[in-house]
N, C-alpha and C. Protein backbone atom coordinates (compact mmCIF):
# COMPACT_ATOMS: atom_id res chain seq x y z
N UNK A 1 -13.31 -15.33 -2.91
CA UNK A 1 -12.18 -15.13 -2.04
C UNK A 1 -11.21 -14.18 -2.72
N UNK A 2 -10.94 -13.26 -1.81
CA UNK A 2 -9.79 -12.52 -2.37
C UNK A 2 -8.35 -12.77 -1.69
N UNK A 3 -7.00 -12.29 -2.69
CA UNK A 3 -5.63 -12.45 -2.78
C UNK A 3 -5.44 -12.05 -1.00
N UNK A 4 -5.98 -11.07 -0.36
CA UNK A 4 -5.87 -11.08 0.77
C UNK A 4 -6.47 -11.49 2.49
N UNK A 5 -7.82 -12.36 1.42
CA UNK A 5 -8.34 -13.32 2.31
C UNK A 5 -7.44 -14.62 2.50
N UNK A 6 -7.47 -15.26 0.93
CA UNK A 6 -6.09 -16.41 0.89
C UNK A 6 -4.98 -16.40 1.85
N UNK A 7 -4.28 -15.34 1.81
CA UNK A 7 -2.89 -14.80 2.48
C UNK A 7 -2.98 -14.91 4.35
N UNK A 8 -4.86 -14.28 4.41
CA UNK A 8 -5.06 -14.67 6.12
C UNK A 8 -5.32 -15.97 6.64
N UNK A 9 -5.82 -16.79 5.20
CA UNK A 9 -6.26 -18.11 5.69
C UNK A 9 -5.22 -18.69 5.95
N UNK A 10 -4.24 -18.50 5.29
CA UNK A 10 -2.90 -19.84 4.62
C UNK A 10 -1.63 -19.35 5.70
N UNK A 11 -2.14 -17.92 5.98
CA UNK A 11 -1.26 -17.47 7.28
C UNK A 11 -1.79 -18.31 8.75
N UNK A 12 -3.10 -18.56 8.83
CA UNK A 12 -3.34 -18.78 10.23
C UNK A 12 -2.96 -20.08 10.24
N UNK A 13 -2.68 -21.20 9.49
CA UNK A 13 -2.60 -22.09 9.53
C UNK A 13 -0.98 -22.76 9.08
N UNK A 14 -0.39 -21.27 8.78
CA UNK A 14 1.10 -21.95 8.78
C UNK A 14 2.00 -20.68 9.50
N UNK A 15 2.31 -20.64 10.92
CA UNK A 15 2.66 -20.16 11.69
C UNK A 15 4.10 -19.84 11.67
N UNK A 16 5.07 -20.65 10.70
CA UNK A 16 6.18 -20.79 10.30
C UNK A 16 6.54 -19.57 9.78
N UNK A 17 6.01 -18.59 8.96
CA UNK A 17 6.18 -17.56 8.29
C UNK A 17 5.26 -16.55 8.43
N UNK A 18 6.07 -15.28 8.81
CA UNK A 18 4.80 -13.82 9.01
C UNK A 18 3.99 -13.65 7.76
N UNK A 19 3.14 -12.82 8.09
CA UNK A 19 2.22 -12.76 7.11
C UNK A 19 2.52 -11.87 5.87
N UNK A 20 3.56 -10.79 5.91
CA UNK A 20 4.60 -10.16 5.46
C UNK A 20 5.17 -11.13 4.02
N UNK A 21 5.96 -12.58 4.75
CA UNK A 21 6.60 -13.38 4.10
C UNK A 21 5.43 -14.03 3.09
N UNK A 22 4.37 -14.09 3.78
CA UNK A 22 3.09 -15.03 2.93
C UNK A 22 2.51 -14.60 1.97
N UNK A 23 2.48 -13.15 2.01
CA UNK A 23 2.37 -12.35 1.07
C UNK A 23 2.79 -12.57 0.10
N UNK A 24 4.58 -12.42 0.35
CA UNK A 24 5.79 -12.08 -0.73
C UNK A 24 5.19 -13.64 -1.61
N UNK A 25 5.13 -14.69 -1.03
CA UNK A 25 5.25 -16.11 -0.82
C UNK A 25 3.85 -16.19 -2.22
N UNK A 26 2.73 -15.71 -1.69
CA UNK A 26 1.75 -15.77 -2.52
C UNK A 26 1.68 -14.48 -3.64
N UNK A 27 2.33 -13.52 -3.85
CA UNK A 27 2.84 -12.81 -4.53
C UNK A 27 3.40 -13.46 -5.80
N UNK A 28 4.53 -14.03 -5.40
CA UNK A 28 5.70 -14.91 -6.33
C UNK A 28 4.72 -15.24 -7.02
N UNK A 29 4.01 -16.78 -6.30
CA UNK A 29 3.39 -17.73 -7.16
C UNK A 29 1.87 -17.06 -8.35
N UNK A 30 1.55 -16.01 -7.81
CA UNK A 30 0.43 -15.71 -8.99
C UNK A 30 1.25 -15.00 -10.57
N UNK A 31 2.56 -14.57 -9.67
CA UNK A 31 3.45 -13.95 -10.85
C UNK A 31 4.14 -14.76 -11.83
N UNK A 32 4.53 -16.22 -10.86
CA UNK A 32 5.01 -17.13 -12.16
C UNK A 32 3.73 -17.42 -12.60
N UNK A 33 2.59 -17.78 -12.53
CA UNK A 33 1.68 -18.04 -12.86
C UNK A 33 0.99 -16.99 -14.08
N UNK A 34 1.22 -16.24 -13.76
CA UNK A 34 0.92 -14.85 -14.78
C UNK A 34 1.85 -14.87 -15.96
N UNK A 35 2.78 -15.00 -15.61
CA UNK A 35 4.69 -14.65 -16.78
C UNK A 35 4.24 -16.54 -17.24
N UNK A 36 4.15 -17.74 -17.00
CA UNK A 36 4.36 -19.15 -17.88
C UNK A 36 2.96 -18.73 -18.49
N UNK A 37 2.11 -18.52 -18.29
CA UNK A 37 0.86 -18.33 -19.44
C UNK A 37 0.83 -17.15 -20.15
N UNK A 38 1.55 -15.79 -20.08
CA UNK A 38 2.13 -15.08 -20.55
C UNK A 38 3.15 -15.62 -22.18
N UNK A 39 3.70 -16.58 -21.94
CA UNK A 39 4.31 -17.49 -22.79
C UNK A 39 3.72 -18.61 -23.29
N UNK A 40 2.24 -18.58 -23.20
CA UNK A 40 1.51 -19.46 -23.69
C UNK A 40 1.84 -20.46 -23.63
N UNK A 41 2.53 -20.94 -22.18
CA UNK A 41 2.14 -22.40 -21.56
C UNK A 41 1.09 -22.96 -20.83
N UNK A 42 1.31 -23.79 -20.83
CA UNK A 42 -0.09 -24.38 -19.68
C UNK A 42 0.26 -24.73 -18.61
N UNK A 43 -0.47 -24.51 -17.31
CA UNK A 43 -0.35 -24.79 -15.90
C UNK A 43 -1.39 -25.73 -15.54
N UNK A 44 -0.81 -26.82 -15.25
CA UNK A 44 -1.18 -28.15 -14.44
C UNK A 44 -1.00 -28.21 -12.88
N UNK A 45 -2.36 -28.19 -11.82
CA UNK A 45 -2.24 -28.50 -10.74
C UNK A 45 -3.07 -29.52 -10.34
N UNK A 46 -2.14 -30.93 -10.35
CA UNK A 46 -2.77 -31.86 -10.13
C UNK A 46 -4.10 -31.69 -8.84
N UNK A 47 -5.40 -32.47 -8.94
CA UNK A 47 -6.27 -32.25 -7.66
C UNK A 47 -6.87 -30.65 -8.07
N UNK A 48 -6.51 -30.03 -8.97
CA UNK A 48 -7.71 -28.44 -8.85
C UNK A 48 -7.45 -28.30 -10.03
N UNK A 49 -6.84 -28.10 -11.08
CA UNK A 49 -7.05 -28.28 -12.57
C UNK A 49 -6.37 -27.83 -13.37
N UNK A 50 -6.42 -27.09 -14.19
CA UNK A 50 -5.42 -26.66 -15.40
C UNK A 50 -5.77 -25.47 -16.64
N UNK A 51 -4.98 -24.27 -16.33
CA UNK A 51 -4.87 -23.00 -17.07
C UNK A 51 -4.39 -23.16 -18.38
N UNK A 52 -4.88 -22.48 -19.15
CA UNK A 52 -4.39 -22.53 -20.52
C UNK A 52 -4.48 -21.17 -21.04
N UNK A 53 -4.32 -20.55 -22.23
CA UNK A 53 -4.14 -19.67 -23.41
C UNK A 53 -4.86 -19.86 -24.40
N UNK A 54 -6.18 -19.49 -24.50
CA UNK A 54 -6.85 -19.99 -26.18
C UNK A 54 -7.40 -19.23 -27.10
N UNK A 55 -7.02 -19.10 -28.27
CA UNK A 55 -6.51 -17.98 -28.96
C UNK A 55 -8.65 -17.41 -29.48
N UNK A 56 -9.18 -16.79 -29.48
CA UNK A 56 -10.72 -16.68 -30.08
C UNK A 56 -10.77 -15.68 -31.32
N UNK A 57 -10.76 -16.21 -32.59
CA UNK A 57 -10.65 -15.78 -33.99
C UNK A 57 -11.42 -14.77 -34.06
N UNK A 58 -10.98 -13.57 -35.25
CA UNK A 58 -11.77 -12.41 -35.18
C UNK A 58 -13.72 -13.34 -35.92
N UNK A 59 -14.42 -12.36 -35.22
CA UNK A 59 -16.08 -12.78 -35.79
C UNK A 59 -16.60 -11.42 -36.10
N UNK A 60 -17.94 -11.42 -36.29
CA UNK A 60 -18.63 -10.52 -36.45
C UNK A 60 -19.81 -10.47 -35.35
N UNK A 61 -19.71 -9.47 -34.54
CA UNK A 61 -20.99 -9.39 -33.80
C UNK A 61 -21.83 -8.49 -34.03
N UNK A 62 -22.98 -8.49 -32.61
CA UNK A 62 -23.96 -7.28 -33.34
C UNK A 62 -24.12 -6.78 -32.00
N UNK A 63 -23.99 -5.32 -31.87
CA UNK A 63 -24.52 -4.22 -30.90
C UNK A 63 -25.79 -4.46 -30.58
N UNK A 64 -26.38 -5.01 -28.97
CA UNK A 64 -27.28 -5.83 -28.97
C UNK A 64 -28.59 -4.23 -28.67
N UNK A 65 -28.05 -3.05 -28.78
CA UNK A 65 -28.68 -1.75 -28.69
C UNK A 65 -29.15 -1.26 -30.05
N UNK A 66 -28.18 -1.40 -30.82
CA UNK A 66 -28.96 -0.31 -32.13
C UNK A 66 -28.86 -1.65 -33.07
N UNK A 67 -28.63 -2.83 -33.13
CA UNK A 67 -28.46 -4.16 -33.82
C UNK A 67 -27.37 -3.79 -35.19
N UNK A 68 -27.01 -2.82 -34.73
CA UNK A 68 -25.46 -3.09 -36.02
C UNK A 68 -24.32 -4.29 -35.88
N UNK A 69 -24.13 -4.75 -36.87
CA UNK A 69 -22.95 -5.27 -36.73
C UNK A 69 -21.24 -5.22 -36.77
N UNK A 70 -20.56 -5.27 -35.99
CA UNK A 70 -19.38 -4.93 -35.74
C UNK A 70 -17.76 -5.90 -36.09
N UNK A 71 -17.34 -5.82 -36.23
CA UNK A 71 -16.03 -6.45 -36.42
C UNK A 71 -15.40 -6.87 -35.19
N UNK A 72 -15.25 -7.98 -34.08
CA UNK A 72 -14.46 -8.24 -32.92
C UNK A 72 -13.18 -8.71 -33.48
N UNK A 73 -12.00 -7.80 -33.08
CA UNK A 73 -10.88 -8.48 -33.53
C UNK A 73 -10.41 -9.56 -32.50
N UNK A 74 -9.88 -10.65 -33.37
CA UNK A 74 -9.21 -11.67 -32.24
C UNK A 74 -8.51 -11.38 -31.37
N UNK A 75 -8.57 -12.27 -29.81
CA UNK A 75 -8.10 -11.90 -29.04
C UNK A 75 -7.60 -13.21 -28.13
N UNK A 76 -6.67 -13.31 -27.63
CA UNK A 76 -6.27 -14.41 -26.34
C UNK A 76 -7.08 -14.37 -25.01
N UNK A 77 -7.26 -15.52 -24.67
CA UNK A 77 -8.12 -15.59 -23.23
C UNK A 77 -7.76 -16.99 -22.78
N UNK A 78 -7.57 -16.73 -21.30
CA UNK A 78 -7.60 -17.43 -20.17
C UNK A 78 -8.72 -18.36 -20.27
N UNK A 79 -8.36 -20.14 -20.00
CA UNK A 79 -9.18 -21.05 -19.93
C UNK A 79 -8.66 -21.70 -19.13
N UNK A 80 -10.01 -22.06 -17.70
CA UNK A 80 -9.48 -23.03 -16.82
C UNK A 80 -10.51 -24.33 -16.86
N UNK A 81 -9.71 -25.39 -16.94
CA UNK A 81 -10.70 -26.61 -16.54
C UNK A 81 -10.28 -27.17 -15.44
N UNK A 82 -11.30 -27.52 -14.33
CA UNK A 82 -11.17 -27.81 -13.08
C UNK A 82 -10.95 -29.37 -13.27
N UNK A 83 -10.15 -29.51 -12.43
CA UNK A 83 -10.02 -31.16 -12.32
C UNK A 83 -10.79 -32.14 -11.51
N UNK A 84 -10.83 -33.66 -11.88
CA UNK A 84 -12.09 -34.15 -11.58
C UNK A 84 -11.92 -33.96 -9.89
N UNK A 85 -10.87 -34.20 -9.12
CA UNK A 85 -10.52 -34.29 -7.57
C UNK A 85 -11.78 -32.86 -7.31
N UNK A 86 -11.31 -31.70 -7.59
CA UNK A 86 -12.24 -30.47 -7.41
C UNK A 86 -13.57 -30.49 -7.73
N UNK A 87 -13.85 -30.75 -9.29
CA UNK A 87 -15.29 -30.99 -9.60
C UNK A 87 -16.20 -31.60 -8.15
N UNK A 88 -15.60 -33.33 -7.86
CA UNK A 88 -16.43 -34.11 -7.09
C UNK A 88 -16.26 -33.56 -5.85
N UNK A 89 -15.50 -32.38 -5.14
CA UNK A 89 -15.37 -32.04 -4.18
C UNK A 89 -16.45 -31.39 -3.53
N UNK A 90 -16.78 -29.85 -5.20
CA UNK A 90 -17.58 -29.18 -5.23
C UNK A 90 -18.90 -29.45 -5.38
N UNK A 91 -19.33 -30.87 -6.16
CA UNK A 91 -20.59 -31.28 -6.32
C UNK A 91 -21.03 -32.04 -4.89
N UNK A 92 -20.09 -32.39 -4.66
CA UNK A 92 -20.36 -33.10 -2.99
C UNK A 92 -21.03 -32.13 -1.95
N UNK A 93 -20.36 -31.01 -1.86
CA UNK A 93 -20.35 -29.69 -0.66
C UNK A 93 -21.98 -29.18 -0.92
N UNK A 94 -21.73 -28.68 -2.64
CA UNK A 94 -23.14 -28.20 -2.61
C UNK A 94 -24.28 -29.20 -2.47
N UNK A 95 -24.48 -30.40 -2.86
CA UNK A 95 -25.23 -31.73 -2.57
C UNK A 95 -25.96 -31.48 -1.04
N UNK A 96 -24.45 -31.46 -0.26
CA UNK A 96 -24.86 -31.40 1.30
C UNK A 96 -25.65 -30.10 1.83
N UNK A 97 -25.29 -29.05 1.24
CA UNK A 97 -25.84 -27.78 1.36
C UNK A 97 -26.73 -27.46 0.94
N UNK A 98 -27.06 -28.30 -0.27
CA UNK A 98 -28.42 -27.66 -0.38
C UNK A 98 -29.52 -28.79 -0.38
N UNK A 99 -28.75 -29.73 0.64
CA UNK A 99 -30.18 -30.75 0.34
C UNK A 99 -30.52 -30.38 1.98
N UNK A 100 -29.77 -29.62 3.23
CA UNK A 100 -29.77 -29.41 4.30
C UNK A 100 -30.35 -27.97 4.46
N UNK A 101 -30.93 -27.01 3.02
CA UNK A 101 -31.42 -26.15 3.11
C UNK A 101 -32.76 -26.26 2.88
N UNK A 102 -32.78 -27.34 2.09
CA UNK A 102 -34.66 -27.99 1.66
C UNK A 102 -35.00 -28.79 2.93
N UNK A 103 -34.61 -29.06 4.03
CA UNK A 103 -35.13 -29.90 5.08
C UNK A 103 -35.86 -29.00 6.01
C-alpha cells in the first residue's frame, strides 16, 4: 500500500474531512513519526506494534563478486516488531486464504 492509497482509503471512510485535509492529516503523522525516531525514541502503537532505532556495529564483509573483503561502517536502522493483536490478525487472513486456494 502506498501513502496515497492510505489517504483514499481513510478518505472514503471518513467523510468529515476533504481529502486535501487527509493528506495534510496523514502528512503530519508520518513526520512526527519520522522527527521522534529521528531522536532515537521509540514508537508504540498499541494493536500493530512498535518502531525503534538500532544502532548495527561496524563488521567486515565480503564483495560477494570478486570475494574481497571490505570494511561496513556502522550505521542506524529502523526496527519494527509487529504486535501480537497484528501478528494473529495476519496469520488468521492468510490461514483463510490460503487454505481456500488449496480447495
Amino acid at each position: 500500500m502506498t501513502r496515497s492509497e492510505l489517504i483514499q482509503i481513510v478518505s472514503a471512510k471518513q467523510s468529515q474531512l476533504s481529502d486535501k485535509e487527509m493528506e495534510a492529516a496523514v502528512k503530519y503523522i508520518f513526520d512526527q513519526m519520522t522527527d521522534t525516531l529521528g531522536k532515537g525514541q521509540r514508537i508504540e502503537i498499541r494493536g500493530f506494534g512498535s518502531f525503534s532505532v538500532r544502532f548495527r556495529p561496524t563488521r567486515m564483509a565480503r564483495n560477494p563478486k570478486t570475494g574481497a573483503y571490505i570494511r561496513k561502517e556502522g550505521k542506524y536502522s529502523l526496527h519494527f516488531k509487529p504486535g501480537k493483536e497484528m501478528r494473529d490478525r495476519v496469520n488468521l487472513f492468510l490461514q483463510q486464504h490460503l487454505s481456500q486456494q488449496n480447495v
